[in-house]
C-alpha atoms as a PDB file:
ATOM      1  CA  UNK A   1      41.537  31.933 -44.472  1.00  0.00           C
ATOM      2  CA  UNK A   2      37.655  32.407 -43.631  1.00  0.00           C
ATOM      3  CA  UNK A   3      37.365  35.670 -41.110  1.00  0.00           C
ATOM      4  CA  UNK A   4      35.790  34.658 -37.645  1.00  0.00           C
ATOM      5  CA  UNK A   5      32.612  35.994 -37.464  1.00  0.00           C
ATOM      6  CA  UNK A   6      31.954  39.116 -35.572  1.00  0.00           C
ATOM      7  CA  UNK A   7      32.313  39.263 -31.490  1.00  0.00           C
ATOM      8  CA  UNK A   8      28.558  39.135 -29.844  1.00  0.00           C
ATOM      9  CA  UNK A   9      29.191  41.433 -26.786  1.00  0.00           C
ATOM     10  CA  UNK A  10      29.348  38.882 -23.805  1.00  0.00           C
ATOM     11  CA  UNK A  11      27.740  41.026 -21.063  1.00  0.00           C
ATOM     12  CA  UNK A  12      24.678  43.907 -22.074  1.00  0.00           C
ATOM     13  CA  UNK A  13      23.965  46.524 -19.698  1.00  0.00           C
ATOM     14  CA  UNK A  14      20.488  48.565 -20.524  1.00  0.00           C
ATOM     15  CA  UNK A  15      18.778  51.749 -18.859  1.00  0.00           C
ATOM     16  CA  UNK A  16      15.032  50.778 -19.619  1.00  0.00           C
ATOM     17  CA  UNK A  17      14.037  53.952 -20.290  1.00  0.00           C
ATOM     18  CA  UNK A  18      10.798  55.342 -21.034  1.00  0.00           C
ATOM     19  CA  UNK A  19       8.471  53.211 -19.880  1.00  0.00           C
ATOM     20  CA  UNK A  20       6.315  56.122 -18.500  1.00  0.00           C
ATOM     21  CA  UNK A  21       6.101  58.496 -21.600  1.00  0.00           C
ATOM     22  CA  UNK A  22       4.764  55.057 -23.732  1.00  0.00           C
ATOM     23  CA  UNK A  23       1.985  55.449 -20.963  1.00  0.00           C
ATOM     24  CA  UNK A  24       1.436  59.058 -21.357  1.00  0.00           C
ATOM     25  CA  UNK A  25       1.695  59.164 -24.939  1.00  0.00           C
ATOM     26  CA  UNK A  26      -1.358  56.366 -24.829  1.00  0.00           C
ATOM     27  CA  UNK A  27      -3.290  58.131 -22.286  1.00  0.00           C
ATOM     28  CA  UNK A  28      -2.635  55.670 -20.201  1.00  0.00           C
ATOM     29  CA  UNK A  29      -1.060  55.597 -16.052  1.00  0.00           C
ATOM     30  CA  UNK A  30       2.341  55.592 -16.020  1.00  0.00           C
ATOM     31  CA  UNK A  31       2.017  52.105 -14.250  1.00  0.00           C
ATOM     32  CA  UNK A  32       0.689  50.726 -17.294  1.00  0.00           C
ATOM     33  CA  UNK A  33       4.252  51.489 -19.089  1.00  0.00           C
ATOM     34  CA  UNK A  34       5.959  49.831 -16.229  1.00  0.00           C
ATOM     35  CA  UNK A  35       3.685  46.742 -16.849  1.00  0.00           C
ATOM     36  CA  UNK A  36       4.456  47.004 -20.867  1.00  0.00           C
ATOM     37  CA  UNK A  37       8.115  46.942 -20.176  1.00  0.00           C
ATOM     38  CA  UNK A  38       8.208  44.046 -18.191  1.00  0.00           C
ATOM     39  CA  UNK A  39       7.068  42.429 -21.553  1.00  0.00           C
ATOM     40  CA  UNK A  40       9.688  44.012 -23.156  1.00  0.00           C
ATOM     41  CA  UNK A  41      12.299  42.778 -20.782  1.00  0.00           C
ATOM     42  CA  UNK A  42      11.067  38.805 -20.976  1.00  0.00           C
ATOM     43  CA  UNK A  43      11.622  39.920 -24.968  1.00  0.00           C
ATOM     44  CA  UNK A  44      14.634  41.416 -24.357  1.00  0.00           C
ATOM     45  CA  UNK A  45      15.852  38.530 -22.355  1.00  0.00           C
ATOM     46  CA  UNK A  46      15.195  35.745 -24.457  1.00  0.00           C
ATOM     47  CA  UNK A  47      17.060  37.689 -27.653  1.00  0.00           C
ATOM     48  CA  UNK A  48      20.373  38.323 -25.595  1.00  0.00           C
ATOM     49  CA  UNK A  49      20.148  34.508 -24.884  1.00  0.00           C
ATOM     50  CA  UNK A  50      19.517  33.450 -28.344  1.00  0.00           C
ATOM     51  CA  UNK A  51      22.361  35.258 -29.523  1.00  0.00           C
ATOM     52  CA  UNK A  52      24.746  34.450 -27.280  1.00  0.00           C
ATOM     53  CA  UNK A  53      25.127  36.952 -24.791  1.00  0.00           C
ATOM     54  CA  UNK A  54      26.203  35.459 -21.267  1.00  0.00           C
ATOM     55  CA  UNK A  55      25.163  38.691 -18.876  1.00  0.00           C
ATOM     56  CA  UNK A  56      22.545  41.101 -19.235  1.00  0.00           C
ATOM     57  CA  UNK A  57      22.132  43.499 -16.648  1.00  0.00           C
ATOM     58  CA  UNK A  58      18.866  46.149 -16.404  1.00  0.00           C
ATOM     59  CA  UNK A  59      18.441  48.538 -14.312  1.00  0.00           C
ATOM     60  CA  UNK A  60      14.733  48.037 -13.196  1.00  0.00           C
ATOM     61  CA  UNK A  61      14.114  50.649  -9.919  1.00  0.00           C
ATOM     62  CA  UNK A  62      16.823  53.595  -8.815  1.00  0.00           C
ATOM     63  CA  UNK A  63      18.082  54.679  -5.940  1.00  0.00           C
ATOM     64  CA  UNK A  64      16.262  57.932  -7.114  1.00  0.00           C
ATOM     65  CA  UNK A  65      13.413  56.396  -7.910  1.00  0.00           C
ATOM     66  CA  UNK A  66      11.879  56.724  -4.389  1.00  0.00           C
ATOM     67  CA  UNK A  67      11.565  60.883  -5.322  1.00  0.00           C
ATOM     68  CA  UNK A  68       8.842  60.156  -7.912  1.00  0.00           C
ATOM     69  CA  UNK A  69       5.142  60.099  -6.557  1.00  0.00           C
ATOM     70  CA  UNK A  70       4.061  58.142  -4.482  1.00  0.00           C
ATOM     71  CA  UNK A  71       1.823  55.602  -5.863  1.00  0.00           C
ATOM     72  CA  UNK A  72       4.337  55.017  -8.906  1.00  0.00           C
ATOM     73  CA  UNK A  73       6.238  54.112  -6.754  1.00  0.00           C
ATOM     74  CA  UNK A  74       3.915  52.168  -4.618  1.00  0.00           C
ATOM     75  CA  UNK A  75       2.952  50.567  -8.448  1.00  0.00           C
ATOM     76  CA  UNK A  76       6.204  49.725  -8.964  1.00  0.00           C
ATOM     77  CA  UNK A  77       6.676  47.624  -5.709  1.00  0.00           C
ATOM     78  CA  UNK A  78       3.495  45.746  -6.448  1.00  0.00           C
ATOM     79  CA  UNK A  79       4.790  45.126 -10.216  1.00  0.00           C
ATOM     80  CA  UNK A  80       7.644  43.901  -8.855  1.00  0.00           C
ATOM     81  CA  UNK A  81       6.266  40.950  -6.363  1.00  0.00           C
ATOM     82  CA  UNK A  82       3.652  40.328  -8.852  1.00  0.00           C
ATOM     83  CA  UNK A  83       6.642  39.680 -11.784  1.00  0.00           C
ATOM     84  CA  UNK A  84       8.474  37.191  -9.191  1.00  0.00           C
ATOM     85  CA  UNK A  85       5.960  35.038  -8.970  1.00  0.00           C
ATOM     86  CA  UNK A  86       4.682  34.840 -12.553  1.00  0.00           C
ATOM     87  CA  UNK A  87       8.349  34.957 -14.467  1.00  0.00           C
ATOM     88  CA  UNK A  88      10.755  33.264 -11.921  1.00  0.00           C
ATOM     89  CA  UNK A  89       9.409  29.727 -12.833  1.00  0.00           C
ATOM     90  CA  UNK A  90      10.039  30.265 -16.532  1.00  0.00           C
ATOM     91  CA  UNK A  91      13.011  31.889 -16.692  1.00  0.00           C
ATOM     92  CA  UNK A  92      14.361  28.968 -14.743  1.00  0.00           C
ATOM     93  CA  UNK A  93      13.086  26.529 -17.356  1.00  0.00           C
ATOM     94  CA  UNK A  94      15.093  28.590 -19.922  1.00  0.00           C
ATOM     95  CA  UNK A  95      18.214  28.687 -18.375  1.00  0.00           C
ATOM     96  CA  UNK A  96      18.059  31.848 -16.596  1.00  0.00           C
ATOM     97  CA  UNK A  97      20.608  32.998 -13.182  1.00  0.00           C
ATOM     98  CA  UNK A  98      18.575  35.535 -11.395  1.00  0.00           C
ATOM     99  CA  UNK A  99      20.597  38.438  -9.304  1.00  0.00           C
ATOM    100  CA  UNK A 100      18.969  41.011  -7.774  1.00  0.00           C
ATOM    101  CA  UNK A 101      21.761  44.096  -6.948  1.00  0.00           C
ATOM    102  CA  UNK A 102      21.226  46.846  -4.594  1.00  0.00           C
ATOM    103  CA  UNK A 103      19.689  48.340  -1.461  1.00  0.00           C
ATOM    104  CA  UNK A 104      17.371  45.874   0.266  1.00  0.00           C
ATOM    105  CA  UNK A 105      17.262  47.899   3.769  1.00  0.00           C
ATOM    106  CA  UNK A 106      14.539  49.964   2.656  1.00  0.00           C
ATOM    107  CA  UNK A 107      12.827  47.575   0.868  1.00  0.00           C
ATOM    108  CA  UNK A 108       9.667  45.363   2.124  1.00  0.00           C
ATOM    109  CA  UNK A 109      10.230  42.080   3.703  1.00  0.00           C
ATOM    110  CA  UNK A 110       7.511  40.484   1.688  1.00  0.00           C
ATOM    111  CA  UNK A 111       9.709  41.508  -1.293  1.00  0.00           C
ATOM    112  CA  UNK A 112      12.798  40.784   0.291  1.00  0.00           C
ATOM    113  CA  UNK A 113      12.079  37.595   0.730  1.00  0.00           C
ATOM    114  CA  UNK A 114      10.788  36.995  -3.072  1.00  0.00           C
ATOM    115  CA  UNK A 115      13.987  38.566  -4.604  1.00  0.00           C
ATOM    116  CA  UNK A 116      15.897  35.776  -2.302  1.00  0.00           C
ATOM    117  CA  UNK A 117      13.898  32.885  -3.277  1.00  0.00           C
ATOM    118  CA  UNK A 118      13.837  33.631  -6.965  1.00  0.00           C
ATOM    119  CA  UNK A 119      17.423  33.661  -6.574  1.00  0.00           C
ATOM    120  CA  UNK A 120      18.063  30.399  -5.030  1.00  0.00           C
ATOM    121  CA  UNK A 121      15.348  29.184  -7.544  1.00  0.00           C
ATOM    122  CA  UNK A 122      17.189  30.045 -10.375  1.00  0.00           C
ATOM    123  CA  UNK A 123      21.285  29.592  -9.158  1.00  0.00           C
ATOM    124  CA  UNK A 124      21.525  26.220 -10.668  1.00  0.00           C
ATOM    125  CA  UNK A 125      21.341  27.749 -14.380  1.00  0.00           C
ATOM    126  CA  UNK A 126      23.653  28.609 -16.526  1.00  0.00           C
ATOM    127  CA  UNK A 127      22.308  29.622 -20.175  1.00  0.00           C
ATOM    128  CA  UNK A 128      22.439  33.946 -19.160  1.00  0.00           C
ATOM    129  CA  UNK A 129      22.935  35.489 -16.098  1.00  0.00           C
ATOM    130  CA  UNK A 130      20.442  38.130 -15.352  1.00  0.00           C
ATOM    131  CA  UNK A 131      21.105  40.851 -13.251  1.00  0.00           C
ATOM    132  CA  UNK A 132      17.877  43.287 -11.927  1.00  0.00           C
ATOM    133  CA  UNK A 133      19.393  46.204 -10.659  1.00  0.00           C
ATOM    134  CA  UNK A 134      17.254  47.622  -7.790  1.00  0.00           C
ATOM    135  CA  UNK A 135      17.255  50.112  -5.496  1.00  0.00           C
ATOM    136  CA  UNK A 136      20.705  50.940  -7.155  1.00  0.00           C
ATOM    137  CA  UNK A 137      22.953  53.530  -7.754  1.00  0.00           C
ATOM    138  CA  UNK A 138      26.108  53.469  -9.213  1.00  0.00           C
ATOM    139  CA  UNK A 139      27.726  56.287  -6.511  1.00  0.00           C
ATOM    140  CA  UNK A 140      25.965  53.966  -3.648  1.00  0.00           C
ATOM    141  CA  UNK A 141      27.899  50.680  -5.247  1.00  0.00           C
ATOM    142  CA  UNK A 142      31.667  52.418  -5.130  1.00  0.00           C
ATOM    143  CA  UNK A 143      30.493  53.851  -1.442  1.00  0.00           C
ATOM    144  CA  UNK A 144      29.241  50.143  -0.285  1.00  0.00           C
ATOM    145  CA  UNK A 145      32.824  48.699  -1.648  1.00  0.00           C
ATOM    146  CA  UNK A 146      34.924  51.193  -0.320  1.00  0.00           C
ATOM    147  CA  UNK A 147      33.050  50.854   3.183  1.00  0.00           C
ATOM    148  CA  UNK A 148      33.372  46.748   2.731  1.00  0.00           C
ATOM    149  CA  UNK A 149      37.134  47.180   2.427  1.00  0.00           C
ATOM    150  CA  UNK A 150      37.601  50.126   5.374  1.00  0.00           C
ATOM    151  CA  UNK A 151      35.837  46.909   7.379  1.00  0.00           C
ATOM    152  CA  UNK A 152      38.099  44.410   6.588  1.00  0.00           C
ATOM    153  CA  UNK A 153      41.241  46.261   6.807  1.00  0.00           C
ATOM    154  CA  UNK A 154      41.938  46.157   3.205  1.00  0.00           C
ATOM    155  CA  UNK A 155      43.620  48.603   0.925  1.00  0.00           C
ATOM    156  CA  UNK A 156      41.491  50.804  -1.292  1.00  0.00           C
ATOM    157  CA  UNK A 157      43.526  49.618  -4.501  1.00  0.00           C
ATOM    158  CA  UNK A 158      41.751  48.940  -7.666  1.00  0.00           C
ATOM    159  CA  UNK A 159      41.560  45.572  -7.497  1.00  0.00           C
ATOM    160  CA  UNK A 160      40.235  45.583  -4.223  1.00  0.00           C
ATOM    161  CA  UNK A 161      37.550  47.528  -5.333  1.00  0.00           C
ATOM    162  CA  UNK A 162      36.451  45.498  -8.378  1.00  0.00           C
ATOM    163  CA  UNK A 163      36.672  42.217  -5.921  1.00  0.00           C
ATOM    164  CA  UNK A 164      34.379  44.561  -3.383  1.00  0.00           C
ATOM    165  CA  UNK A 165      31.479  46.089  -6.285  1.00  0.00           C
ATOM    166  CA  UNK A 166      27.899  44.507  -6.147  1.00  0.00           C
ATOM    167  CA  UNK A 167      28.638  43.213  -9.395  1.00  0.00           C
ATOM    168  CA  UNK A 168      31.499  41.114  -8.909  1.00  0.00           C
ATOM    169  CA  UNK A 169      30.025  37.819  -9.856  1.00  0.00           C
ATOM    170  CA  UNK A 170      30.564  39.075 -13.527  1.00  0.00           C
ATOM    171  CA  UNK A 171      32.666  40.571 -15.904  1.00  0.00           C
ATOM    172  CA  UNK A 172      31.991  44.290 -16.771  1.00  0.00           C
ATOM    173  CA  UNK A 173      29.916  45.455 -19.126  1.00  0.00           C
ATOM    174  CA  UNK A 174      30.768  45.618 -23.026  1.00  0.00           C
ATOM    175  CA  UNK A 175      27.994  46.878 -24.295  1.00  0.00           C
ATOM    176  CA  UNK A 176      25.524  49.579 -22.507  1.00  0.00           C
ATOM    177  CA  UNK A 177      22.438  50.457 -23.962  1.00  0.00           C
ATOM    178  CA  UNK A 178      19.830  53.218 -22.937  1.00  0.00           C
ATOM    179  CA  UNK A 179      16.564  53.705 -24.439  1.00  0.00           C
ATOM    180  CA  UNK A 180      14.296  56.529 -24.518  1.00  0.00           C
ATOM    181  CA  UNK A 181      15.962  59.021 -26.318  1.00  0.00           C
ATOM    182  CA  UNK A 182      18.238  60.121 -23.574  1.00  0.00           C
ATOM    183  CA  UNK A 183      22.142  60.013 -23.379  1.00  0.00           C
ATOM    184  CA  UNK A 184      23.610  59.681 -20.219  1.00  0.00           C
ATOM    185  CA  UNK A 185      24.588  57.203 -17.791  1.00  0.00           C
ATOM    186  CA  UNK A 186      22.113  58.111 -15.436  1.00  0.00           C
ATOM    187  CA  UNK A 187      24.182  56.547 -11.868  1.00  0.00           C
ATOM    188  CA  UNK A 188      24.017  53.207 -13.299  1.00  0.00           C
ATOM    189  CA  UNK A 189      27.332  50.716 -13.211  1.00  0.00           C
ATOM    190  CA  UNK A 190      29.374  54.211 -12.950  1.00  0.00           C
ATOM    191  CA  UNK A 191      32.757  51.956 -11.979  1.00  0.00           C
ATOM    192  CA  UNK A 192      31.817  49.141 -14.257  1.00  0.00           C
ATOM    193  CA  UNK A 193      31.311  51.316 -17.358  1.00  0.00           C
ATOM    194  CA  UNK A 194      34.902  52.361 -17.884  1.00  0.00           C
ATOM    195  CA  UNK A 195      35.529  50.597 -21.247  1.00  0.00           C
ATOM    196  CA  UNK A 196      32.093  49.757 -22.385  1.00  0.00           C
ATOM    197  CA  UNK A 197      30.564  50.917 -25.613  1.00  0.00           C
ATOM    198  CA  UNK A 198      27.418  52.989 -25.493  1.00  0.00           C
ATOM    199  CA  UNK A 199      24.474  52.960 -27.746  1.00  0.00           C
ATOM    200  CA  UNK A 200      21.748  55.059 -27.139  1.00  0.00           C
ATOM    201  CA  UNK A 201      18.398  54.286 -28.809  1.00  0.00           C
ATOM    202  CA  UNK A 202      15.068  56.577 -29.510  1.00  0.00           C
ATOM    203  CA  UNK A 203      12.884  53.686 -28.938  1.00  0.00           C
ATOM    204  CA  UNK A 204      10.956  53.889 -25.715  1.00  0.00           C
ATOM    205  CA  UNK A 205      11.795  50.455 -23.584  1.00  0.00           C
ATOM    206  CA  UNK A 206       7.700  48.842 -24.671  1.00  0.00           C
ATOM    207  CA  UNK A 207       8.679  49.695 -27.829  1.00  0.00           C
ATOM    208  CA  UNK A 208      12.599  47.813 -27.838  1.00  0.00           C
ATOM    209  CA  UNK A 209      12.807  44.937 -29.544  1.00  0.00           C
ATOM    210  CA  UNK A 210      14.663  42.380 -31.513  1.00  0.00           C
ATOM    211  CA  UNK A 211      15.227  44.726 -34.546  1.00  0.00           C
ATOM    212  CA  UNK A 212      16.565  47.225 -31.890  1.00  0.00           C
ATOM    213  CA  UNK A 213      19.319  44.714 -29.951  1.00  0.00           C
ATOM    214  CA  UNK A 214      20.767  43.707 -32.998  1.00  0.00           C
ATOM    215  CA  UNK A 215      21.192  46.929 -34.034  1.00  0.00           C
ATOM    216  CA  UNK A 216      22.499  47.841 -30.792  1.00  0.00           C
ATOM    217  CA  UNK A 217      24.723  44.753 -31.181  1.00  0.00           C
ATOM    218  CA  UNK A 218      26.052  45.998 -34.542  1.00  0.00           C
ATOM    219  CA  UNK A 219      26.940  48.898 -33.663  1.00  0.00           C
ATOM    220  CA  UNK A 220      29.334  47.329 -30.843  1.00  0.00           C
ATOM    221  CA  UNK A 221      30.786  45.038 -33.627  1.00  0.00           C
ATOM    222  CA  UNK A 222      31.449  48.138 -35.759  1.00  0.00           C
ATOM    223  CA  UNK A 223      33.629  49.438 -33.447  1.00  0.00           C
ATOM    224  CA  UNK A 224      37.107  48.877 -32.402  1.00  0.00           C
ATOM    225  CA  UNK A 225      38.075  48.717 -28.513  1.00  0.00           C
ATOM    226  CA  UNK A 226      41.211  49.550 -28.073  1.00  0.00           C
ATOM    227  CA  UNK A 227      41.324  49.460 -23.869  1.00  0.00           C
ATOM    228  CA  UNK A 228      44.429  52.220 -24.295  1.00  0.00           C
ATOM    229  CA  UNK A 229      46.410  50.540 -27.097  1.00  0.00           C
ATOM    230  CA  UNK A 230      46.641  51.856 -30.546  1.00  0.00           C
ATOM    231  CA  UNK A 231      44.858  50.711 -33.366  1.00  0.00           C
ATOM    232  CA  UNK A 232      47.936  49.214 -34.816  1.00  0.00           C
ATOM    233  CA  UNK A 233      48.424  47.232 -31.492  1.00  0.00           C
ATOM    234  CA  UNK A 234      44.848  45.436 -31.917  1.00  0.00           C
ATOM    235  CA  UNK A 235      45.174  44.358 -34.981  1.00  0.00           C
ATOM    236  CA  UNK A 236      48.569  42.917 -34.741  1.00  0.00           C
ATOM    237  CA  UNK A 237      47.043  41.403 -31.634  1.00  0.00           C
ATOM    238  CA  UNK A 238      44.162  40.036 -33.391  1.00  0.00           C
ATOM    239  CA  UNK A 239      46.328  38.898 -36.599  1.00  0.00           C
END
């Protein structure tokens, strides 16, 4: 009997990583890395949905973020408005379900109001969800669901919580990648991450590309999840 070909992780989580080092190392403002790895992203995108994947989720601007200077930050904000309206039309020709997770209180209401139409835009597709983590933080996503269910009167059970995270429109994570060298989690999809397999790559994000997912990608299929059975459970599950 033929194997079945190896699982393609359905939902990719990535720290983009790096962004302002590709800058420096060029001589360059950090800005300008910011501006590369938007190009790396519309890359990045367009592999995960070639190959299948059904979620990817980046995290694009921190709730930590705000503590780096000023005008990056300022940068930042005007890369951001400025990516709306150039991507949002094309990513909704190719299939593309924009969600934009975090914070929006202390964000502008000229942005607000972009990161709401680009997802009305876009909620009719269904080839990849995309999911731009801004102004997030994964302690400030278990605080806002706890506080959601103290509201309503609702048990803090486990459950609960899940139903009550920022990302409950999708199913965790399977695979989370960081670039740039680094290896940690970095407050990103802390309660989401429980069982997902990490891969950390060298590449700066500008420099992450389709050679670089599918290596990511093989490495997840490499491995065996076992979600607290044994290994002799799986595979008598999978046989």
């Amino acid at each position: 009997m033929a194997s079945s070909p190896p699982p393609i992780p359905h939902h990719v989580a990535v720290v983009m990583d790096g962004n302002g080092r590709w800058a420096t190392k060029r001589f360059l403002p950090r800005v300008a890395g910011h501006k590369q790895g938007v190009e790396s992203l519309r890359r990045c995108v367009k592999a995960c949905a070639d190959r299948g994947v059904g979620v990817l989720t980046v995290f694009a601007f921190s709730s930590e973020n705000w503590n780096r200077p000023p005008d990056e930050v300022s940068g930042l904000m005007s890369l951001m408005v400025g990516a709306l309206a150039r991507e949002v039309p094309r990513l909704s020709r190719d299939g593309v379900r924009l969600h934009f997770v975090g914070e929006r209180g202390g964000l502008s209401a000229k942005l607000v109001a972009g990161l709401i139409s680009a997802e009305e835009a876009t909620a009719h597709n269904t080839r990849l969800v995309l999911n731009i983590c801004f102004n997030y933080g994964g302690r400030w996503d278990i605080a806002q669901a706890a506080a959601k269910l103290a509201e309503q009167g609702l048990p803090m059970t486990e459950m609960n919580m899940d139903r009550a995270m920022a990302l409950a429109h999708v199913p965790d994570p399977d695979l989370f990648i960081r670039t740039g060298g680094e290896q940690r989690l970095s407050n990103f999809l802390l309660w989401q991450s429980a069982y997902a397999e990490l891969f950390f790559s060298d590449k700066l994000w500008p420099e992450f590309d389709e050679a670089a997912l599918d290596e990511a990608i093989a490495a997840f299929q490499s491995r065996e999840r076992r979600f607290g059975q044994t290994s002799a459970q799986v595979s008598t599950a999978a046989a």
